[in-house]
N, C-alpha and C. Protein backbone atom coordinates (compact mmCIF):
# COMPACT_ATOMS: atom_id res chain seq x y z
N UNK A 1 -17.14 -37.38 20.16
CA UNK A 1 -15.74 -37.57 19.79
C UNK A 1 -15.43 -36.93 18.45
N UNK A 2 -16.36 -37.13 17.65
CA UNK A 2 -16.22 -36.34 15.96
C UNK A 2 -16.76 -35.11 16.34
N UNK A 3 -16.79 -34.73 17.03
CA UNK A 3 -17.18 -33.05 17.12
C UNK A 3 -15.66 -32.37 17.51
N UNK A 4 -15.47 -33.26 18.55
CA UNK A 4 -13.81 -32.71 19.52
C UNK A 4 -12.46 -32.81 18.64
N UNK A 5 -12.68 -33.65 17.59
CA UNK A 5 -11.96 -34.03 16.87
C UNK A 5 -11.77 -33.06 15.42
N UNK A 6 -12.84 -32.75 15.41
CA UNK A 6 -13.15 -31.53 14.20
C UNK A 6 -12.53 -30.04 14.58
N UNK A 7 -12.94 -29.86 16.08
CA UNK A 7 -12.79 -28.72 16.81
C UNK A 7 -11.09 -28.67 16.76
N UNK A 8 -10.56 -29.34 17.22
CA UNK A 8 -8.89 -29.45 17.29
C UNK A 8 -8.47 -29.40 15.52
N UNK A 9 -8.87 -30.26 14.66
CA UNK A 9 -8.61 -29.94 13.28
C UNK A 9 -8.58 -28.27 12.63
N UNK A 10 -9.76 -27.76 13.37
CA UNK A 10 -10.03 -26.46 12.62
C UNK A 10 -9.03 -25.35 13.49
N UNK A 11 -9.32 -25.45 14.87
CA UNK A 11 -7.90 -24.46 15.57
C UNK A 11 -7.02 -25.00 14.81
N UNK A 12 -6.06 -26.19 14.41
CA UNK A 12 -4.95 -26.40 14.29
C UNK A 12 -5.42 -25.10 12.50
N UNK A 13 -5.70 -25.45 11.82
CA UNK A 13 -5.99 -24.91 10.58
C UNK A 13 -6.51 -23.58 10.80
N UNK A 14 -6.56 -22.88 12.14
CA UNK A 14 -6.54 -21.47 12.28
C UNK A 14 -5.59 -20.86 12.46
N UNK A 15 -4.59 -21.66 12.64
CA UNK A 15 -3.21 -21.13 13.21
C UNK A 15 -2.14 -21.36 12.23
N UNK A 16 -2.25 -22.71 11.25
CA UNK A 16 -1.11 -22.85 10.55
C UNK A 16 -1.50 -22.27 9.11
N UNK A 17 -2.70 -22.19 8.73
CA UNK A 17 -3.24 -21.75 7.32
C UNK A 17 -2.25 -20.14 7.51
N UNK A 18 -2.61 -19.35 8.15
CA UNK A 18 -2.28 -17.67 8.66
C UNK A 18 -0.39 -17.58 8.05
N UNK A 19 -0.15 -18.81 9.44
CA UNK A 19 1.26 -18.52 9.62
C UNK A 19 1.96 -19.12 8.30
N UNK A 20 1.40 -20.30 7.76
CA UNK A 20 2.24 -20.65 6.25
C UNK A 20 1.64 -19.38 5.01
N UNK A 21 0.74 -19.19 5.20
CA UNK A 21 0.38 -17.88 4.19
C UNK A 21 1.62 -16.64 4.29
N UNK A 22 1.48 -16.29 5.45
CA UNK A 22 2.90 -15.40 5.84
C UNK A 22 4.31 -15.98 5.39
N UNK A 23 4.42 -16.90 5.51
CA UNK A 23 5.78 -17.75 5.30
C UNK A 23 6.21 -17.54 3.67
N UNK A 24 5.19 -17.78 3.22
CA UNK A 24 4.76 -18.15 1.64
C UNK A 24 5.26 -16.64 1.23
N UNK A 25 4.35 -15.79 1.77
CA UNK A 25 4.54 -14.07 1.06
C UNK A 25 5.93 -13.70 0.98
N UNK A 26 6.14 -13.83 2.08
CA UNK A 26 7.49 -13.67 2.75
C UNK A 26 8.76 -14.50 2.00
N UNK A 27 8.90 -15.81 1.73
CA UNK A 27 9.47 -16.14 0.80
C UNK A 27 9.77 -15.52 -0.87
N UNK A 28 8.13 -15.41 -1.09
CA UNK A 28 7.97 -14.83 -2.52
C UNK A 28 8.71 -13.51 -2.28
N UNK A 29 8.99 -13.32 -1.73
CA UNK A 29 9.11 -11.61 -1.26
C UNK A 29 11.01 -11.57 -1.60
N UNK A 30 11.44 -12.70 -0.76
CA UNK A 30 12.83 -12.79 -0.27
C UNK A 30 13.48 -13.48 -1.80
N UNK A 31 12.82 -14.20 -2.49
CA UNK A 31 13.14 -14.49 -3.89
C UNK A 31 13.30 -13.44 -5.12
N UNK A 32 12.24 -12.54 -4.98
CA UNK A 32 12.35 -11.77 -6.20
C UNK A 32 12.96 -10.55 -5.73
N UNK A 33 13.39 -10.41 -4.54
CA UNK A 33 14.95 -9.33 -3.99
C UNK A 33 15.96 -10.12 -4.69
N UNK A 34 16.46 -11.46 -4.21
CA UNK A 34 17.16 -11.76 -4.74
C UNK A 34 17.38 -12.30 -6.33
N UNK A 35 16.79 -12.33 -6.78
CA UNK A 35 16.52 -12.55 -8.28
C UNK A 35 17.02 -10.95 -9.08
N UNK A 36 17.10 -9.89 -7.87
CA UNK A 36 18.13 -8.87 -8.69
C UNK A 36 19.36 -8.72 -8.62
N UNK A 37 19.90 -9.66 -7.71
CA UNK A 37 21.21 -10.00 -7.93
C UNK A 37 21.73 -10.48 -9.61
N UNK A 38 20.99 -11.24 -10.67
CA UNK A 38 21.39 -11.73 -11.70
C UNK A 38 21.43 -10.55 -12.41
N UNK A 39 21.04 -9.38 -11.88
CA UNK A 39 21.65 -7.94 -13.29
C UNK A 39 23.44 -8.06 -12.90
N UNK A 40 24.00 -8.63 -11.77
CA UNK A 40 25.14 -8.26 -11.54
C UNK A 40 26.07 -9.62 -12.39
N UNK A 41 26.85 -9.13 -13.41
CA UNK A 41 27.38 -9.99 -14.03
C UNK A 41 28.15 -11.10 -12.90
N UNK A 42 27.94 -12.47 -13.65
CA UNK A 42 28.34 -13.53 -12.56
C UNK A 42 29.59 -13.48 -11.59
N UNK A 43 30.43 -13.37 -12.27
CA UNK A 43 31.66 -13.34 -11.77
C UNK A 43 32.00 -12.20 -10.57
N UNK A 44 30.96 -11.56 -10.88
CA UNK A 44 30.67 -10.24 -9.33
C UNK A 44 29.52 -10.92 -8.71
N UNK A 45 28.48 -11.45 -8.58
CA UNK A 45 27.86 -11.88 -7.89
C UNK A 45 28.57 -12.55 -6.43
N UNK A 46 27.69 -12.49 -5.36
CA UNK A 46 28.04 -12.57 -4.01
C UNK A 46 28.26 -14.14 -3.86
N UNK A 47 27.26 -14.58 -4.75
CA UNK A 47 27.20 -16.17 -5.01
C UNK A 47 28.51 -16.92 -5.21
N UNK A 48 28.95 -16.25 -6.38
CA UNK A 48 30.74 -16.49 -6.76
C UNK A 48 31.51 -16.12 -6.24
N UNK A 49 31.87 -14.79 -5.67
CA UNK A 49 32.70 -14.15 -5.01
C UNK A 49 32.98 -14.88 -3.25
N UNK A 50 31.81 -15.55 -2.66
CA UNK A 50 31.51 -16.00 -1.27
C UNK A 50 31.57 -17.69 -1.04
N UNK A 51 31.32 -18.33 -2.25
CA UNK A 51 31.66 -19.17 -2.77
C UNK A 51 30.49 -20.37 -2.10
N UNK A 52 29.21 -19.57 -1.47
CA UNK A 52 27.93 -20.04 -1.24
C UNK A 52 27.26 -19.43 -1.28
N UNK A 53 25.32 -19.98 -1.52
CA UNK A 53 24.23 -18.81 -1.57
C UNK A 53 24.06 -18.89 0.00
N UNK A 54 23.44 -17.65 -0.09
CA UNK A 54 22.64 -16.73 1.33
C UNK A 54 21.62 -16.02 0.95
N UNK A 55 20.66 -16.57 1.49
CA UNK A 55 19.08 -16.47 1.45
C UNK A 55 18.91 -15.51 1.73
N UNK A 56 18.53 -14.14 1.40
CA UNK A 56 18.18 -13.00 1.68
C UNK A 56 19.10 -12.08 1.30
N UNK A 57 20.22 -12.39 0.74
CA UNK A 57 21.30 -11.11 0.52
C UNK A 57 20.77 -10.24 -0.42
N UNK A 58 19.83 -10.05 -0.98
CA UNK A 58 19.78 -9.68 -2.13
C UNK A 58 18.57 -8.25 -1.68
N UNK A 59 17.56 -8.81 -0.65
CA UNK A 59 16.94 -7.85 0.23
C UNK A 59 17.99 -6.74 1.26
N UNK A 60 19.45 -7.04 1.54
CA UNK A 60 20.00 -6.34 2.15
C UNK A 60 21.20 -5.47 1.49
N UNK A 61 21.35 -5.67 -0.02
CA UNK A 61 21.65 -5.32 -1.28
C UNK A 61 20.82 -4.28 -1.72
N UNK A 62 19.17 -4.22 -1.56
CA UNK A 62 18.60 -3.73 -2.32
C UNK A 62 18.57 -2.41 -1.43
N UNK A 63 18.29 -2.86 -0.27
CA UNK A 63 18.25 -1.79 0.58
C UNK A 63 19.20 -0.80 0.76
N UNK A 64 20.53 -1.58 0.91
CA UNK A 64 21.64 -0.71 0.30
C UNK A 64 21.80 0.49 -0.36
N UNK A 65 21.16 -0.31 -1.23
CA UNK A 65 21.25 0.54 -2.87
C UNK A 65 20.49 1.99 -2.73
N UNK A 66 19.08 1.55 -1.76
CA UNK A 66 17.87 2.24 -1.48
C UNK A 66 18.16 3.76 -1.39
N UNK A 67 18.76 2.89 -0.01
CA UNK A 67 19.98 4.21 1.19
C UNK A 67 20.77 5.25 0.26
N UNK A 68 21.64 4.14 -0.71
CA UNK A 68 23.04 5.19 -1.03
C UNK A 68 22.21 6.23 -2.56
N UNK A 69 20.85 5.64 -3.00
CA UNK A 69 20.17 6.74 -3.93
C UNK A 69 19.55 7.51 -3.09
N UNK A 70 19.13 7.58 -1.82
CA UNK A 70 18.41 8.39 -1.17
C UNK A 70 19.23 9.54 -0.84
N UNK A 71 20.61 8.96 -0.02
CA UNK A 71 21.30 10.07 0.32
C UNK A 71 22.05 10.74 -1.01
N UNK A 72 22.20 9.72 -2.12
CA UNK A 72 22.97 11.19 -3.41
C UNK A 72 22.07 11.76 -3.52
N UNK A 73 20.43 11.23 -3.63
CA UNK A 73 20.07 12.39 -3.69
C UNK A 73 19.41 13.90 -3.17
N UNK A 74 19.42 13.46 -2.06
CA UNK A 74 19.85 15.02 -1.28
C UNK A 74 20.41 15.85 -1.13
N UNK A 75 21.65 15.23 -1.88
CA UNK A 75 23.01 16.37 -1.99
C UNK A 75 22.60 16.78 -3.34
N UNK A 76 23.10 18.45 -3.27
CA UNK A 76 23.12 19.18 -4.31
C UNK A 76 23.31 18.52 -6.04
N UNK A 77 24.54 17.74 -6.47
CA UNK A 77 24.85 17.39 -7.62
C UNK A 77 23.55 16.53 -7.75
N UNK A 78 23.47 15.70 -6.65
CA UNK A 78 22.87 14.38 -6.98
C UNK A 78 21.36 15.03 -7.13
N UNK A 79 20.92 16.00 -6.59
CA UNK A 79 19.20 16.64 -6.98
C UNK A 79 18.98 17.19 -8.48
N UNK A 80 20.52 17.52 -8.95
CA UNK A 80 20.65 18.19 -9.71
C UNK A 80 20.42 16.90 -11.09
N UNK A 81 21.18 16.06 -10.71
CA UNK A 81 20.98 15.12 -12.03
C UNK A 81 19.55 14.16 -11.94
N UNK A 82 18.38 13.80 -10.77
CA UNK A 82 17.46 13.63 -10.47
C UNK A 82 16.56 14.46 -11.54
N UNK A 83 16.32 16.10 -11.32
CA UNK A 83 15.40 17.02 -11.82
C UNK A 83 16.26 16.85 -13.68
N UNK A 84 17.17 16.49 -13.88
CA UNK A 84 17.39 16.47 -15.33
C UNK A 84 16.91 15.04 -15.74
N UNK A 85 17.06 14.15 -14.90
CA UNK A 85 16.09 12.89 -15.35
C UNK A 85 14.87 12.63 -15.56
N UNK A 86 14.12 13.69 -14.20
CA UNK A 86 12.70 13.97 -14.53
C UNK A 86 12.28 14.70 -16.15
N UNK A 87 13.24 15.57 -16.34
CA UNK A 87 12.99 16.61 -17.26
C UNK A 87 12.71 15.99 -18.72
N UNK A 88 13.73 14.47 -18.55
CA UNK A 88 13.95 14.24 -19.67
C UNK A 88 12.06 13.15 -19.48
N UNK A 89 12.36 12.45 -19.11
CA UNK A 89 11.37 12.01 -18.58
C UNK A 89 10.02 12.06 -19.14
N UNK A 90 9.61 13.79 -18.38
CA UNK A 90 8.63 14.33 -19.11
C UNK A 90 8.14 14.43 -20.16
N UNK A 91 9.36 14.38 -21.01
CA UNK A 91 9.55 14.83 -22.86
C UNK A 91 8.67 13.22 -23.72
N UNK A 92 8.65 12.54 -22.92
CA UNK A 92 8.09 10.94 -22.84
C UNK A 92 6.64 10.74 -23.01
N UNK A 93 5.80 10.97 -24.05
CA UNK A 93 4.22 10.87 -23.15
C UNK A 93 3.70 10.31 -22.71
N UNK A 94 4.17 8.41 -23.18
CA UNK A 94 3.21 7.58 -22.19
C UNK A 94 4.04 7.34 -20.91
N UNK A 95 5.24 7.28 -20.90
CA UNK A 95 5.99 6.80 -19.56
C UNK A 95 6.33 8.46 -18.66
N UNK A 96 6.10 9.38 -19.05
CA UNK A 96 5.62 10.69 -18.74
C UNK A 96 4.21 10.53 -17.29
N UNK A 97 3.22 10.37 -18.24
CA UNK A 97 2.02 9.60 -17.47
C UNK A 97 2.34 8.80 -16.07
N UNK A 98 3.39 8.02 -16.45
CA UNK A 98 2.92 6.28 -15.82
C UNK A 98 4.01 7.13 -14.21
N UNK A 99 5.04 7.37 -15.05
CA UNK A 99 6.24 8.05 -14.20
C UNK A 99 5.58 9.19 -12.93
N UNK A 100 4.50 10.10 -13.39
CA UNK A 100 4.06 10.93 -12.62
C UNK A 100 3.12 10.12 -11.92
N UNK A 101 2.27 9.89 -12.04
CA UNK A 101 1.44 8.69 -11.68
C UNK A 101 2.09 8.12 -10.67
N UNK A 102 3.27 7.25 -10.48
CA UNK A 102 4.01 6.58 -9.08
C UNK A 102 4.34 7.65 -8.52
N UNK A 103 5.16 8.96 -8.84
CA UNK A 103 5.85 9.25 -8.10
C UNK A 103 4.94 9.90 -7.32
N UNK A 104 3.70 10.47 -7.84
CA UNK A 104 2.70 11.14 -7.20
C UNK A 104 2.22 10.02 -6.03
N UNK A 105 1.90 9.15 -6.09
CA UNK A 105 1.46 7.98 -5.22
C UNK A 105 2.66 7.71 -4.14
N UNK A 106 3.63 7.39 -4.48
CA UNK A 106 4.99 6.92 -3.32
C UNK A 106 5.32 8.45 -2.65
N UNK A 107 5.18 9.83 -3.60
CA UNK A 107 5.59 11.03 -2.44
C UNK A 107 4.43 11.11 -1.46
N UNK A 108 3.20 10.92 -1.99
CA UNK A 108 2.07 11.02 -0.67
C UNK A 108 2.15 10.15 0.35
N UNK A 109 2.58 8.78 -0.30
CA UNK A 109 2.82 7.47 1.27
C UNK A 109 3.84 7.58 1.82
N UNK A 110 5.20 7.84 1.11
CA UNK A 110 6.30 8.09 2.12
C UNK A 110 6.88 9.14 2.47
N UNK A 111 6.71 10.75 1.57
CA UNK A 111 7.24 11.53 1.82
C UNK A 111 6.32 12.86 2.69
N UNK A 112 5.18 12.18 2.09
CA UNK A 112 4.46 13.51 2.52
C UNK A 112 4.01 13.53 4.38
N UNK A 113 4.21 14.41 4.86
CA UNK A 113 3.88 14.33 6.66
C UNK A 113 2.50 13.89 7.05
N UNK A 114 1.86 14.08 6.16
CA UNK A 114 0.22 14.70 6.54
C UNK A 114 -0.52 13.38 6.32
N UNK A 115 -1.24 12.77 7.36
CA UNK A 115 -1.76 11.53 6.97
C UNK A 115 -2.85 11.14 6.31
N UNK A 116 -2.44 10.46 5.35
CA UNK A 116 -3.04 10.01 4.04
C UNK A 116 -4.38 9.61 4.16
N UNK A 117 -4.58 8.73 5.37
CA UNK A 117 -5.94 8.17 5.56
C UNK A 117 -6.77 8.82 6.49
N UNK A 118 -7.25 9.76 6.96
CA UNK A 118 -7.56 10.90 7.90
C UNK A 118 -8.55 9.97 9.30
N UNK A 119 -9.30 9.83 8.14
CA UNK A 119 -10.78 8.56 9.11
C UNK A 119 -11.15 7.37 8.93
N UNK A 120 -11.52 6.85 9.20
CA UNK A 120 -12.48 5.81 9.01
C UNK A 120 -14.23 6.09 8.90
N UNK A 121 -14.67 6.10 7.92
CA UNK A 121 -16.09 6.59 7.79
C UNK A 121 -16.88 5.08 7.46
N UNK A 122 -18.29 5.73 7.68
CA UNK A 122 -19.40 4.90 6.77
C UNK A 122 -20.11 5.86 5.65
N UNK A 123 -20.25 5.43 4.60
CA UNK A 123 -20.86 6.34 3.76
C UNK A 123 -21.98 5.21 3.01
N UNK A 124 -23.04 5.96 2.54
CA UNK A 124 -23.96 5.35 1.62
C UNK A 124 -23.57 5.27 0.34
N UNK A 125 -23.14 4.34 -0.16
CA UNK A 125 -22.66 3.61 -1.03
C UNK A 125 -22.56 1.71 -1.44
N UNK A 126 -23.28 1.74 -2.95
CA UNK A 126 -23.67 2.61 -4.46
C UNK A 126 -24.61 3.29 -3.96
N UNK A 127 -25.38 3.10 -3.05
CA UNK A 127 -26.82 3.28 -3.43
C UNK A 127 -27.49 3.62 -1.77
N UNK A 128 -28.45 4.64 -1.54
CA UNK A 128 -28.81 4.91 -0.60
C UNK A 128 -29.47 3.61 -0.02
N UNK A 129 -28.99 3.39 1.40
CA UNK A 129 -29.52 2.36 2.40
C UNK A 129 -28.40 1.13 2.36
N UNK A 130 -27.31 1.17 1.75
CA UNK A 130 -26.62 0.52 1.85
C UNK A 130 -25.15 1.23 2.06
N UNK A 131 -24.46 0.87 3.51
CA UNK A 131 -23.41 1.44 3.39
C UNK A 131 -21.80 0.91 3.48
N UNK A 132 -20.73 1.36 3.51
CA UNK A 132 -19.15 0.93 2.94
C UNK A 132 -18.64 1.48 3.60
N UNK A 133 -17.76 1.09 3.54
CA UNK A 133 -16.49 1.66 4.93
C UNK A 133 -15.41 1.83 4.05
N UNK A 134 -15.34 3.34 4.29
CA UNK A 134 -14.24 4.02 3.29
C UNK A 134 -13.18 5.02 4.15
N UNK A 135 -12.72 6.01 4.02
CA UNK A 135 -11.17 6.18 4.14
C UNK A 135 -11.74 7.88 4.06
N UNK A 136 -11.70 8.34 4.62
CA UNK A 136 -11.72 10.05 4.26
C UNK A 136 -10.17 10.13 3.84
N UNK A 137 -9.57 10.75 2.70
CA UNK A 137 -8.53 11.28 2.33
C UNK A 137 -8.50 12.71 2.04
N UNK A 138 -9.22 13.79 1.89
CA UNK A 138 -9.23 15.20 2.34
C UNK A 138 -10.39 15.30 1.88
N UNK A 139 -10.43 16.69 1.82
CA UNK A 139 -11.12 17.62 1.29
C UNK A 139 -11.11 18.29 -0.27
N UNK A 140 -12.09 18.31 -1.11
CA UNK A 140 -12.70 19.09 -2.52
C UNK A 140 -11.42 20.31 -2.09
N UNK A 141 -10.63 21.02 -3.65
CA UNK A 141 -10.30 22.18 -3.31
C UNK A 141 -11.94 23.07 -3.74
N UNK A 142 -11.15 24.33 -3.60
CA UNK A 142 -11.74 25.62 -3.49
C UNK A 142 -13.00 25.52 -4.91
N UNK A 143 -12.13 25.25 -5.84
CA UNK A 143 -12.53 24.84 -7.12
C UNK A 143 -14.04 23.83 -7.02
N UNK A 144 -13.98 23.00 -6.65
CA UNK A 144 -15.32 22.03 -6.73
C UNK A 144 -15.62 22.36 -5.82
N UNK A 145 -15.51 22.96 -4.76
CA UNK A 145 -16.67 23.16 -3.33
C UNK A 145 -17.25 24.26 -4.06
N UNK A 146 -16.71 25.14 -5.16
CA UNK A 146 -17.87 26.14 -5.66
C UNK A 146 -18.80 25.96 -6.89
N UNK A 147 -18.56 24.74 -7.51
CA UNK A 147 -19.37 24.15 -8.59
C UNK A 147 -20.21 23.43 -7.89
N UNK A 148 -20.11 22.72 -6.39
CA UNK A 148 -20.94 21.86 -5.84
C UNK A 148 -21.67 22.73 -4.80
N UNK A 149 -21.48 23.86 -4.44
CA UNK A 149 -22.17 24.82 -3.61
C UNK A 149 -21.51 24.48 -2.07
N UNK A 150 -21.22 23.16 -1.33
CA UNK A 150 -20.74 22.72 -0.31
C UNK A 150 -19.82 22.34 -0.20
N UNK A 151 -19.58 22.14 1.08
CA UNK A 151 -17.79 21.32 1.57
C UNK A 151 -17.98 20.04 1.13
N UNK A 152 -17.12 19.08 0.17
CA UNK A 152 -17.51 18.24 0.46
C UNK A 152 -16.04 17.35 0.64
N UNK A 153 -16.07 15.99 0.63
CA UNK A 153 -14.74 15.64 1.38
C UNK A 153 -14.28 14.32 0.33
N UNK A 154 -13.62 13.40 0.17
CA UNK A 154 -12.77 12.93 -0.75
C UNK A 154 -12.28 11.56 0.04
N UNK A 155 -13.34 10.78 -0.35
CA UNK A 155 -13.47 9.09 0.17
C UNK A 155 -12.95 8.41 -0.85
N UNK A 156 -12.18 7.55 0.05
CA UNK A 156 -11.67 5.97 -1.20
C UNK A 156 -12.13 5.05 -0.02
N UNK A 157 -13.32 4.55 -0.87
CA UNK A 157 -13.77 3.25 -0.45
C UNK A 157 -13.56 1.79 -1.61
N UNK A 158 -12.45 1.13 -0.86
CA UNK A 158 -11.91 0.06 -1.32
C UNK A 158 -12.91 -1.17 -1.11
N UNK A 159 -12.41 -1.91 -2.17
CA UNK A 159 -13.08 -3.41 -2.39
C UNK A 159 -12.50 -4.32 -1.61
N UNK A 160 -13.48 -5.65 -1.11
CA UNK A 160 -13.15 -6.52 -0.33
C UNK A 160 -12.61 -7.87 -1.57
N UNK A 161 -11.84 -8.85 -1.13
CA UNK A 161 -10.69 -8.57 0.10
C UNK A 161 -10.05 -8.16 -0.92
N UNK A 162 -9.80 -6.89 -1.91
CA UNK A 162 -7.95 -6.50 -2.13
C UNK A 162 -8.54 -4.92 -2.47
N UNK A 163 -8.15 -4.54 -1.25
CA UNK A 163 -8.29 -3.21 -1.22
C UNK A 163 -7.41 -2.36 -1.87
N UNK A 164 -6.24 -2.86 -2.29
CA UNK A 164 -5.80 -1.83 -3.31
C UNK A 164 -6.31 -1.26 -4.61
N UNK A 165 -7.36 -2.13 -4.89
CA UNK A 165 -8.14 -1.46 -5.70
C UNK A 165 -9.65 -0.84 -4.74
N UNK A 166 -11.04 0.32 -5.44
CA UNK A 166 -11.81 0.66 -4.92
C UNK A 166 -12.47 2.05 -5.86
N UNK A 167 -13.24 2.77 -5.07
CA UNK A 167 -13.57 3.95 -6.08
C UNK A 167 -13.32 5.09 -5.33
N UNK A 168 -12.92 6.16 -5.87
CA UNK A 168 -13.12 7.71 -5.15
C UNK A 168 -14.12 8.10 -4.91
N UNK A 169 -14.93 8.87 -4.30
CA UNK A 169 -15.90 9.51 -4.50
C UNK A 169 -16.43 10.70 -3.54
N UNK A 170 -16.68 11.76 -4.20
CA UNK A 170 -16.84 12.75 -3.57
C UNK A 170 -18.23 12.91 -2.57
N UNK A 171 -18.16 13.37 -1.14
CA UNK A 171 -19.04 12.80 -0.43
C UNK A 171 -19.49 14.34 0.72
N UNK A 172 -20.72 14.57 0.68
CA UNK A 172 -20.53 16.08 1.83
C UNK A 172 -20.40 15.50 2.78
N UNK A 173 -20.23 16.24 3.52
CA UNK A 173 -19.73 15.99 4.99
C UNK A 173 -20.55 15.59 6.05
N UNK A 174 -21.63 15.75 5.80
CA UNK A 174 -22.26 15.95 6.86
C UNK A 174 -23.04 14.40 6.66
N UNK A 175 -22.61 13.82 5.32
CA UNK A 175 -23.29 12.85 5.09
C UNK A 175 -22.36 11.49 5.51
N UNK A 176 -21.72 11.98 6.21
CA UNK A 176 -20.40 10.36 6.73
C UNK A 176 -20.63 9.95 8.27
N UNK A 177 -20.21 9.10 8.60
CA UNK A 177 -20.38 8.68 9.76
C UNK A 177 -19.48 8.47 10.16
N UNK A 178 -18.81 9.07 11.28
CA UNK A 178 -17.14 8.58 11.44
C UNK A 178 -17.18 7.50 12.50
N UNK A 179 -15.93 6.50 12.51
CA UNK A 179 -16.13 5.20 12.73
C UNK A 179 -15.06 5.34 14.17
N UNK A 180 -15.08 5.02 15.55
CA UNK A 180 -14.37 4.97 16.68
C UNK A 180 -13.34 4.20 16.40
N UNK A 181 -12.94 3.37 14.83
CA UNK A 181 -11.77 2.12 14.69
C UNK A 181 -10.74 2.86 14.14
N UNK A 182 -9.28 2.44 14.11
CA UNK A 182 -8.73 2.24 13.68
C UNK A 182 -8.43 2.31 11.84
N UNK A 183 -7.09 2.76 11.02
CA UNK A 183 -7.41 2.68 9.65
C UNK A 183 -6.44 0.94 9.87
N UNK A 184 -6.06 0.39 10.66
CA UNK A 184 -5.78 -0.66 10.68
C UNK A 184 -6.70 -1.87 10.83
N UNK A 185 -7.49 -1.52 11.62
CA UNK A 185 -8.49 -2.47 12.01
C UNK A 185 -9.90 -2.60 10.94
N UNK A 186 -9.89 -1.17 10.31
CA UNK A 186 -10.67 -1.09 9.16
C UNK A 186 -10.08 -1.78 7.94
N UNK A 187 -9.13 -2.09 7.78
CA UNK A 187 -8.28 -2.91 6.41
C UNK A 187 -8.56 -3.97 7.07
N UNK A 188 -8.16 -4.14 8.35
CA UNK A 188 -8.22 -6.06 8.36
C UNK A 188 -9.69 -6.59 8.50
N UNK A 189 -10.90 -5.67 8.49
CA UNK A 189 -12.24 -5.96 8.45
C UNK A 189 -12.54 -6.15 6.40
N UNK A 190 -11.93 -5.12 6.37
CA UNK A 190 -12.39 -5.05 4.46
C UNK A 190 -11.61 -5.94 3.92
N UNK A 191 -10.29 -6.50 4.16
CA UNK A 191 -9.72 -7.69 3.71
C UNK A 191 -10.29 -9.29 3.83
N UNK A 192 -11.36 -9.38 5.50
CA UNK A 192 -11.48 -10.44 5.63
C UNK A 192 -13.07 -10.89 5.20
N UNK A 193 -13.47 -9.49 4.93
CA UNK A 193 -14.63 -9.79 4.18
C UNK A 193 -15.99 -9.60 5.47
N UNK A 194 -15.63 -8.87 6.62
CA UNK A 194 -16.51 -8.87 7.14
C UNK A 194 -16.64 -9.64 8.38
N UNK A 195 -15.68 -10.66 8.20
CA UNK A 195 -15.20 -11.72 9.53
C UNK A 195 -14.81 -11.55 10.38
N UNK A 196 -13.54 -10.68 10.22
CA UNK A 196 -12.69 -10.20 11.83
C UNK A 196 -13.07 -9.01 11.90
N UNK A 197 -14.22 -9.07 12.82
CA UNK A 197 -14.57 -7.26 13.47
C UNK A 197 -13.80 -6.39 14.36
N UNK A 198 -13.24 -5.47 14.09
CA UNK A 198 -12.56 -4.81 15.05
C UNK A 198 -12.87 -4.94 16.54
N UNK A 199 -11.87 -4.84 17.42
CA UNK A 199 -11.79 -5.56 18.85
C UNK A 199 -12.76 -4.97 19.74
N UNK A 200 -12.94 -3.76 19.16
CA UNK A 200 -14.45 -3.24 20.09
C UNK A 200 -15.71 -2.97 19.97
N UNK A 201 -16.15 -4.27 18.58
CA UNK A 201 -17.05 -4.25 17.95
C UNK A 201 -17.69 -5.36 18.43
């Protein structure tokens, strides 16, 4: 009876731990959208003007906003005052840095065609006989394949569980093992620490 009883405790706590974790993010998420509503002086706020709050306006505000900077700036004037913001920008040295730094990161995830995460590999890493499941992201240019004599290829193998952080590391080719999974199924293995094995593992 205390076994059957445990068993039903822990499904129930497989299912609601997940789904209130989601709930939770998701809230935090839907709060600090709306928490940029308070740059809008009160008396313009949707809050005052509607004469009740609404939970999420502030995510469909932002997005808004997203849209109507995306499309000025595609048009001519609007590229035009963009590249004079960069310019000035530049003239900046530490926010120069920080500025190139994102934009270099957000044009490769959202703008660029070419996909970011190529493979799923195994590589030997730190240390021979032990290996990590990393990310082929290209190839060495021309430049280091001739200081290193070989092709070699350009792994980010991330840390468990918060893979947004991890290390680069340059790796030959011939020395990877490419993996039959998923770069989805490979995050939700390196997030869970090894627990949820991909579905055809």
């Amino acid at each position: 009876m205390g076994k059957k009883l445990r068993g039903i405790f822990l499904t129930g706590l497989a299912v609601t731990v997940p789904l209130g974790l989601t709930i939770y993010i998701l809230s935090l998420i839907v709060k600090a959208m709306d928490s940029l509503l308070t740059f809008i002086p009160r008396s313009y706020q949707p809050e005052a003007l509607l004469g009740m709050r609404i939970p999420g306006l502030g995510i469909m505000i932002t997005l808004i906003i997203v849209f109507v900077c995306g499309l000025v700036t595609q048009s001519y004037i609007g590229g035009k005052m963009v590249n004079m913001g960069e310019s000035l920008l530049h003239k900046i040295p530490v926010v120069r840095s920080i500025y190139n730094a994102f934009k270099q990161i957000f044009d490769t995830l959202f703008i660029s065609k070419n996909q970011n995460f190529k493979k799923v590999v195994l590589v030997e890493f730190p240390r021979k006989g032990l290996y990590s499941v990393g990310f082929m992201t290209g190839t060495t240019d021309s430049e280091h394949s001739k200081k290193l004599c070989e092709k070699n290829c350009r792994v980010f193998v991330p840390t468990t569980p918060n893979p947004t952080t991890g290390f680069l590391i340059m790796v030959n080719d011939d020395e990877l093992i490419e993996l039959d999974i998923t770069v989805e199924a490979a995050f939700t293995l390196i997030i869970s620490g090894g627990i949820v094995a991909p579905p055809n593992q």
